[in-house]
Protein backbone atom coordinates (compact mmCIF):
# COMPACT_ATOMS: atom_id res chain seq x y z
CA UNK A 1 -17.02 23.85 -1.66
CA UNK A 2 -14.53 23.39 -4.49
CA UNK A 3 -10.55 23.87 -3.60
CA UNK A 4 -7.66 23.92 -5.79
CA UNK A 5 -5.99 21.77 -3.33
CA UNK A 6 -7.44 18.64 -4.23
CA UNK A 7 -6.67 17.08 -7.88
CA UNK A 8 -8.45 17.58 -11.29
CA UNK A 9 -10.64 13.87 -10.34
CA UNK A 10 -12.06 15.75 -7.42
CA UNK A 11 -12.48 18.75 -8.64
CA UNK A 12 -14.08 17.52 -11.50
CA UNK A 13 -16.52 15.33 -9.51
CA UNK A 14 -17.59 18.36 -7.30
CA UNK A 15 -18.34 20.40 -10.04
CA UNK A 16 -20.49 17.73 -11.50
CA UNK A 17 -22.02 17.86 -8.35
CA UNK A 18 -23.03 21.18 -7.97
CA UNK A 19 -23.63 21.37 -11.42
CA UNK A 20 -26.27 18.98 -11.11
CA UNK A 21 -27.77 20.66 -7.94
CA UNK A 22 -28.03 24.10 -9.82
CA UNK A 23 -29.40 22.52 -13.16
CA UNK A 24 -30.34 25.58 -14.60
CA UNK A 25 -30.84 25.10 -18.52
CA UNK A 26 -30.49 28.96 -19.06
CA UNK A 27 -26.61 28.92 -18.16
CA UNK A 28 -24.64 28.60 -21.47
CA UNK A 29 -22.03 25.73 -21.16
CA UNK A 30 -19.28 28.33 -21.49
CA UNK A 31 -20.07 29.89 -18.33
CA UNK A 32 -19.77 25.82 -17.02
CA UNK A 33 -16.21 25.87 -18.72
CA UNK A 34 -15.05 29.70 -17.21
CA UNK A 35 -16.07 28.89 -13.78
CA UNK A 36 -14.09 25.64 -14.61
CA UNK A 37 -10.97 26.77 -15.81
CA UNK A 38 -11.24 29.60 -12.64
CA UNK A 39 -11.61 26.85 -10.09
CA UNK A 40 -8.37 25.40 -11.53
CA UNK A 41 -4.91 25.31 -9.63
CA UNK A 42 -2.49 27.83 -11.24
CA UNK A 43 -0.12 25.10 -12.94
CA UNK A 44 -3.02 23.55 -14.27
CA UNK A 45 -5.25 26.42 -15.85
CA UNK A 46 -2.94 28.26 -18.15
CA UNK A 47 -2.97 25.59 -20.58
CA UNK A 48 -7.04 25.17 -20.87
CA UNK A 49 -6.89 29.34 -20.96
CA UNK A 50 -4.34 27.82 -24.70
CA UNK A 51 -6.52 25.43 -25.69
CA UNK A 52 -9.85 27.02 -25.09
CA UNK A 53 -12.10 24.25 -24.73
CA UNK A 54 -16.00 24.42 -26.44
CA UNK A 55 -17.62 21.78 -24.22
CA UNK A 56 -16.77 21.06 -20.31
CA UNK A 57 -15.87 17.62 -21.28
CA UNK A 58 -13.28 18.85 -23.58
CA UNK A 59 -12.27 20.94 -20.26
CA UNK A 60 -11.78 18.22 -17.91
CA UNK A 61 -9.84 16.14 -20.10
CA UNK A 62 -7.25 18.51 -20.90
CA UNK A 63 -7.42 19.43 -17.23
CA UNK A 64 -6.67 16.03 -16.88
CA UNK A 65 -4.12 15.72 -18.96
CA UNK A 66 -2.05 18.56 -17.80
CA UNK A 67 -2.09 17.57 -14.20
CA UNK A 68 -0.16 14.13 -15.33
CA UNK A 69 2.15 16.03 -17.60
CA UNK A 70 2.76 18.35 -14.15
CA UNK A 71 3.38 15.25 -12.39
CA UNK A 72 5.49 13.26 -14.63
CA UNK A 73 7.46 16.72 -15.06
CA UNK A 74 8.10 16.51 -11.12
CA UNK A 75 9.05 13.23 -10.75
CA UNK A 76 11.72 13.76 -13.10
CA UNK A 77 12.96 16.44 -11.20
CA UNK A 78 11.96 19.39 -13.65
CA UNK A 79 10.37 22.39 -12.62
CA UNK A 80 8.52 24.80 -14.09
């Protein structure tokens, strides 16, 4: 089961996971990328909703990305 709780790396590996398991070739990879960026934590997925990745790659790294901006944000003591 994939939770929010955990961070993108996990998240990211699950999906692979199950993405692998389901391995249907009919499923677009924009419906990969949606059920992505809907899996995603809330201060995480408003910026891949911006940015509007084409490939799931594309998705993870900006995922990625964001969740060390969030953290670096924190440890300075700014909130969002």
């Amino acid at each position: 089961m994939l939770t929010q709780d955990q961070g993108v790396d996990g998240y990211v590996k699950r999906l692979e996971e199950l993405k692998f398991l389901i391995n249907v070739h009919s499923l677009l990879e924009s419906y990969y990328i949606l059920s992505f960026i809907s899996g995603l934590r809330k201060d995480v997925k408003p910026i891949l909703k911006i940015h509007k990745p084409i490939i799931l790659v594309q998705a993870f790294k900006q995922a990625k990305w964001q969740e060390e901006s969030n953290i670096a944000i924190a440890k300075k003591g700014i909130f969002l």
